[in-house]
N, C-alpha and C. Protein backbone atom coordinates (compact mmCIF):
# COMPACT_ATOMS: atom_id res chain seq x y z
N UNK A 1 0.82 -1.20 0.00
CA UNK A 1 0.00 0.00 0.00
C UNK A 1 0.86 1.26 0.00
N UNK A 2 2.08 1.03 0.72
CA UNK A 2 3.11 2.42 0.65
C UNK A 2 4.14 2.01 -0.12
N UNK A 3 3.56 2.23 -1.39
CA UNK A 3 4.89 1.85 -2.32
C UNK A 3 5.09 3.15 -3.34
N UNK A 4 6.40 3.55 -3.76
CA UNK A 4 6.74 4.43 -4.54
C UNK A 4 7.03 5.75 -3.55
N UNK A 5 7.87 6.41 -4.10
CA UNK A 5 8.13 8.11 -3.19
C UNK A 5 9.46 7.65 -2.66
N UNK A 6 10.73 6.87 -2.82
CA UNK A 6 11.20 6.77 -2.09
C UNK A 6 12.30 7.46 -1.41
N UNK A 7 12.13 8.23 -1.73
CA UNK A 7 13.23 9.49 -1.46
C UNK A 7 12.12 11.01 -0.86
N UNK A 8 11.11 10.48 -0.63
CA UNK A 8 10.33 11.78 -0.55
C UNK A 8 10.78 12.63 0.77
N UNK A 9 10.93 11.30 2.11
CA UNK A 9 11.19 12.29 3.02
C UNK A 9 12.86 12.93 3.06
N UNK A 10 13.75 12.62 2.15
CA UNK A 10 14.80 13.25 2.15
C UNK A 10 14.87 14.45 1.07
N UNK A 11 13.86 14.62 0.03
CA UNK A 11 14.01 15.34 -0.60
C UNK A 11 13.17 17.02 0.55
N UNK A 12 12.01 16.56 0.97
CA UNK A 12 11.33 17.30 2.53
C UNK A 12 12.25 17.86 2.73
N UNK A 13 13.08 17.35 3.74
CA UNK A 13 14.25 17.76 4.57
C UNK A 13 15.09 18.84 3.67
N UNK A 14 15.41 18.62 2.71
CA UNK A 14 16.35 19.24 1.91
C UNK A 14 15.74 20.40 1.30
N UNK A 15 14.51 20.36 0.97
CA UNK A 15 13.70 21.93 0.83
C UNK A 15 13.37 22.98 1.76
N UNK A 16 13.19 22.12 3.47
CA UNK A 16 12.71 22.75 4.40
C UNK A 16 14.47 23.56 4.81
N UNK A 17 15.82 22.30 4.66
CA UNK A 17 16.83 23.53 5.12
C UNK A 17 17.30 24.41 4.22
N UNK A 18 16.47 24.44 3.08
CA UNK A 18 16.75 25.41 1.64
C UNK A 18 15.67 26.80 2.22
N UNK A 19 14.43 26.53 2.71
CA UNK A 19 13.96 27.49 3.02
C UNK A 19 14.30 27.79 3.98
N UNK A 20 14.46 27.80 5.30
CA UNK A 20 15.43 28.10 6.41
C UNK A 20 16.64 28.85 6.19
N UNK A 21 17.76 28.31 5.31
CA UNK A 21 18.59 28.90 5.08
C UNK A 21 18.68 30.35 4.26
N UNK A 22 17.55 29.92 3.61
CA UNK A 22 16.71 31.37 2.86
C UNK A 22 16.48 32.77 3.62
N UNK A 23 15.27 32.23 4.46
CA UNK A 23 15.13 32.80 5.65
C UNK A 23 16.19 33.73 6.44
N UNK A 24 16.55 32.81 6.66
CA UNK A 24 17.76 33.19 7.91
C UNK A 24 18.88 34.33 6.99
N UNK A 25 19.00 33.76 6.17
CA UNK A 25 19.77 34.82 4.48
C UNK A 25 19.57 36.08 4.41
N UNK A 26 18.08 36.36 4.44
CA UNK A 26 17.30 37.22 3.89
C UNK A 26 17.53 38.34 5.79
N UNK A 27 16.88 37.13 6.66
CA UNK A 27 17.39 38.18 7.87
C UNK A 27 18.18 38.91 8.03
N UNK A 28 19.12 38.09 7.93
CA UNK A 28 20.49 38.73 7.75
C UNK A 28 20.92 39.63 7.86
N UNK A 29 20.67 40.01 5.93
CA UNK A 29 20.71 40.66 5.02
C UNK A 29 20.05 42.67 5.60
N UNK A 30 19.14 42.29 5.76
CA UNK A 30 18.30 42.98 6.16
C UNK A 30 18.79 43.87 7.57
N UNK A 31 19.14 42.83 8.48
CA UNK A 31 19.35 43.61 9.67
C UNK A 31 20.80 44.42 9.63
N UNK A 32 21.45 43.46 8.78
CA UNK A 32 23.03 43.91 8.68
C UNK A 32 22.60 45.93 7.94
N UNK A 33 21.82 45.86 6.58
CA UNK A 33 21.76 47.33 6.14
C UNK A 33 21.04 48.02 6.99
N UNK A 34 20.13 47.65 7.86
CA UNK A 34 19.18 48.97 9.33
C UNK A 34 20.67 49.16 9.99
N UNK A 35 21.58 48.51 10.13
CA UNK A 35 22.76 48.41 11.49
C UNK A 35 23.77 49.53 10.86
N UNK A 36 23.82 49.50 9.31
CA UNK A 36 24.35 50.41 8.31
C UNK A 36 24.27 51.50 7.70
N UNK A 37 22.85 51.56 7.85
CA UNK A 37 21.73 52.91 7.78
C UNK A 37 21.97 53.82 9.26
N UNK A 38 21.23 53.11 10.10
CA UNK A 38 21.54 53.32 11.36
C UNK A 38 23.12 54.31 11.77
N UNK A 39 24.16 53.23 11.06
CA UNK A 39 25.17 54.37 11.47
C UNK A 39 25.68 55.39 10.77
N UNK A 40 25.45 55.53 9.41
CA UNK A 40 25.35 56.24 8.48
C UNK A 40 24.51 57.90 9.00
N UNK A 41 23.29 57.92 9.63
CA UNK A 41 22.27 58.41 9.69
C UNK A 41 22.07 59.27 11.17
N UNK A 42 23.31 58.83 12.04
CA UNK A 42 22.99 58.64 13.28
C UNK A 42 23.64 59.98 13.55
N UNK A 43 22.22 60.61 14.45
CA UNK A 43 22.82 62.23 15.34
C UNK A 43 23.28 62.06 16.71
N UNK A 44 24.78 62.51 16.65
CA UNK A 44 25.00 62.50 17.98
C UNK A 44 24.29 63.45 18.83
N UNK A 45 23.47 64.24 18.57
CA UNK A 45 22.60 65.54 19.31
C UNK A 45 21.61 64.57 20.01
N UNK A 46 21.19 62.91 20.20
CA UNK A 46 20.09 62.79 20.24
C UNK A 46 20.63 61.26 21.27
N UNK A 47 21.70 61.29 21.30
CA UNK A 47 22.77 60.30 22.55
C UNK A 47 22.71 60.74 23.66
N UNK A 48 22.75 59.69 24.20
CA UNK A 48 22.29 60.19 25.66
C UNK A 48 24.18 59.96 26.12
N UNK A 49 24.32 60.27 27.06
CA UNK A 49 25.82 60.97 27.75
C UNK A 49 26.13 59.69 28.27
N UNK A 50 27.20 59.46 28.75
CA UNK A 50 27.55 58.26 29.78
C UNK A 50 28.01 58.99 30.99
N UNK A 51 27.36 58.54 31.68
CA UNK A 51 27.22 59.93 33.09
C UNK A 51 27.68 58.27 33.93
N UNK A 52 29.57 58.88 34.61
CA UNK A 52 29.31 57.88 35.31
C UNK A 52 29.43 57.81 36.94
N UNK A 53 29.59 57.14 38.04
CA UNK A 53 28.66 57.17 39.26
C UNK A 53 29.77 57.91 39.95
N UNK A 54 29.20 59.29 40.70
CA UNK A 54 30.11 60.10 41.61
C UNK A 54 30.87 59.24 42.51
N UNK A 55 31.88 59.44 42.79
CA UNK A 55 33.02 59.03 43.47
C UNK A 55 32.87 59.10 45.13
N UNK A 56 32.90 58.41 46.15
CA UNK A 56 32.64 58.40 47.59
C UNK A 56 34.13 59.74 47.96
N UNK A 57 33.16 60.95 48.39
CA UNK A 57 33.95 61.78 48.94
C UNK A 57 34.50 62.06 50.19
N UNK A 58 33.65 61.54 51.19
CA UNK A 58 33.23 61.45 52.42
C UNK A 58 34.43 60.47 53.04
N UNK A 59 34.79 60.95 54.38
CA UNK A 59 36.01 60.31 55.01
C UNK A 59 35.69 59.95 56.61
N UNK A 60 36.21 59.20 56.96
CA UNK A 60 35.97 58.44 57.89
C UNK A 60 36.64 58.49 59.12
């Protein structure tokens, strides 16, 4: 009754890490040029400071 296909579930596998790898490609792709844009684009008028923690003045 289950005869013929015999390669079906390896050919599956091999489309699903074709689309995945696609995927993940395309993410990428994508986040890498916002990260590029981003620094391209970027006002330092609008950074916030690195304010860092007052020093213990007080003596003992």
């Amino acid at each position: 009754m289950i005869d013929g296909g015999g390669d079906a579930a390896g050919w599956s596998i091999f489309f699903l890490l074709a689309v995945v790898v696609a995927m993940l490609a395309g993410i990428s792709y994508f986040m890498i040029r916002i990260m590029r844009r981003e620094r391209l684009n970027f006002d330092p008028s609008l950074s916030d400071d690195y304010i860092q923690k007052p020093e213990a003045s007080h003596s003992i």
